[in-house]
Structures are given as structure tokens and as C-alpha cells.
Protein backbone atom coordinates (compact mmCIF):
# COMPACT_ATOMS: atom_id res chain seq x y z
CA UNK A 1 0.00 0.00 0.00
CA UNK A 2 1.64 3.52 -0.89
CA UNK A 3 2.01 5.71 2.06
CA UNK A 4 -0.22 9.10 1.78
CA UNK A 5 1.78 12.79 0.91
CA UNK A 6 3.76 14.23 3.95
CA UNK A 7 1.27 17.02 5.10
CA UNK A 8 4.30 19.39 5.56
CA UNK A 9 5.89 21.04 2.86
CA UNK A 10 9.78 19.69 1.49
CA UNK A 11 12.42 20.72 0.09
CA UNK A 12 15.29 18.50 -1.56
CA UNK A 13 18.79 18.23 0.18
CA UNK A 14 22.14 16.60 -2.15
CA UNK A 15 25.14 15.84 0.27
CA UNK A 16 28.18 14.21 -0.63
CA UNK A 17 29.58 11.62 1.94
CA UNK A 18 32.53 9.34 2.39
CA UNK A 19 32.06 5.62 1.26
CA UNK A 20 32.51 5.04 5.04
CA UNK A 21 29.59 7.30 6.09
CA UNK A 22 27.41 5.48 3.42
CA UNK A 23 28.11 1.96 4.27
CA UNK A 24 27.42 3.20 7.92
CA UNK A 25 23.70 4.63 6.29
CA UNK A 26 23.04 1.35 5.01
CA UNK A 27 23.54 -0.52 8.11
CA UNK A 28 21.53 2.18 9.76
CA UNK A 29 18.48 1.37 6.93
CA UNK A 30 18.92 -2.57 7.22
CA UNK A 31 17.67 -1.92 10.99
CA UNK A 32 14.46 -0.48 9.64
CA UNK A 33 14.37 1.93 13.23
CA UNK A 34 15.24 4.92 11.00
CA UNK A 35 13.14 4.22 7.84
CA UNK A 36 13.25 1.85 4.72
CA UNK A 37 15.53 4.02 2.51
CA UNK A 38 18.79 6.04 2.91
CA UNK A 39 16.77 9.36 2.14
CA UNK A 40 14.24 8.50 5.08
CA UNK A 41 17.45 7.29 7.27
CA UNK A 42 19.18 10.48 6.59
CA UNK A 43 16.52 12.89 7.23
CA UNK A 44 15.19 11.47 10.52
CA UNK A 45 19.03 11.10 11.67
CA UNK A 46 19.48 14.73 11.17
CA UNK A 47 15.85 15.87 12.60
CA UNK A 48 16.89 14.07 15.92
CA UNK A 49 20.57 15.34 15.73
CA UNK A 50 18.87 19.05 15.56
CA UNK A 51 16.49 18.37 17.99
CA UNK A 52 19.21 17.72 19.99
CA UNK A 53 20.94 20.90 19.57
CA UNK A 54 17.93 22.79 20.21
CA UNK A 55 17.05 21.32 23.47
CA UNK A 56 20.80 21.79 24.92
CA UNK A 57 20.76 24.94 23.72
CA UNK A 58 23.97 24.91 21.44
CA UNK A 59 21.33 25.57 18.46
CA UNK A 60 18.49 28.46 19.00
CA UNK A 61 15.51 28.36 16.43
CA UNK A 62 15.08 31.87 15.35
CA UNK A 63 10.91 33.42 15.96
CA UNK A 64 9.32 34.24 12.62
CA UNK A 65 9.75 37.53 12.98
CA UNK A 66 13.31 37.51 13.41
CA UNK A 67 13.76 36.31 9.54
């Protein structure tokens, strides 16, 4: 069954990794904790490593109005 659209708005992120880093990715996806795919692994990886920085403070999120 196809999953239904994310109901938040995307953008597309390329990075460039070392083969390392990638065959680290892949072991991370084979868990299936992270997601099924490298994108999904990626992204939720770095939403919980930001997440992170936000709640010890090292990372402040800016209000709107600041933009």
C-alpha cells in the first residue's frame, strides 16, 4: 500500500559523503528503526541530531519575525 503525501511542505537536500559514512547509512536502513531508505534514514538522523541541539541549547531556532 503507498504511504499518503507528507502534510508538511519539502524541500530537496544533495550531500556528498565518504564511502565510510554510506556503508554506515546502510547498516543504519537494514535496521528499519530509521526508515526503509537512505533518504528516510538520513533525514530522521538529522531531525533528531537538531532536535538535539535545540534542546541543549547549542542551536536556538530563530521566531518568525526575526527572519
Amino acid at each position: 500500500m503507498p504511504r499518503s503525501r507528507n502534510a508538511q511542505p519539502t524541500v530537496k537536500v544533495t550531500i556528498s559523503t565518504s564511502p565510510a559514512l554510506f556503508r554506515d547509512l546502510e547498516k543504519v536502513v537494514a535496521t528499519g528503526y530509521f526508515g526503509n531508505t537512505r533518504s528516510e534514514a538520513a533525514e530522521r538522523l538529522l531531525a533528531e541530531a537538531i532536535r538535539n541541539l535545540l534542546r541543549e541549547g547549542t542551536l536556538v531556532r530563530k521566531k518568525p519575525t526575526d527572519l
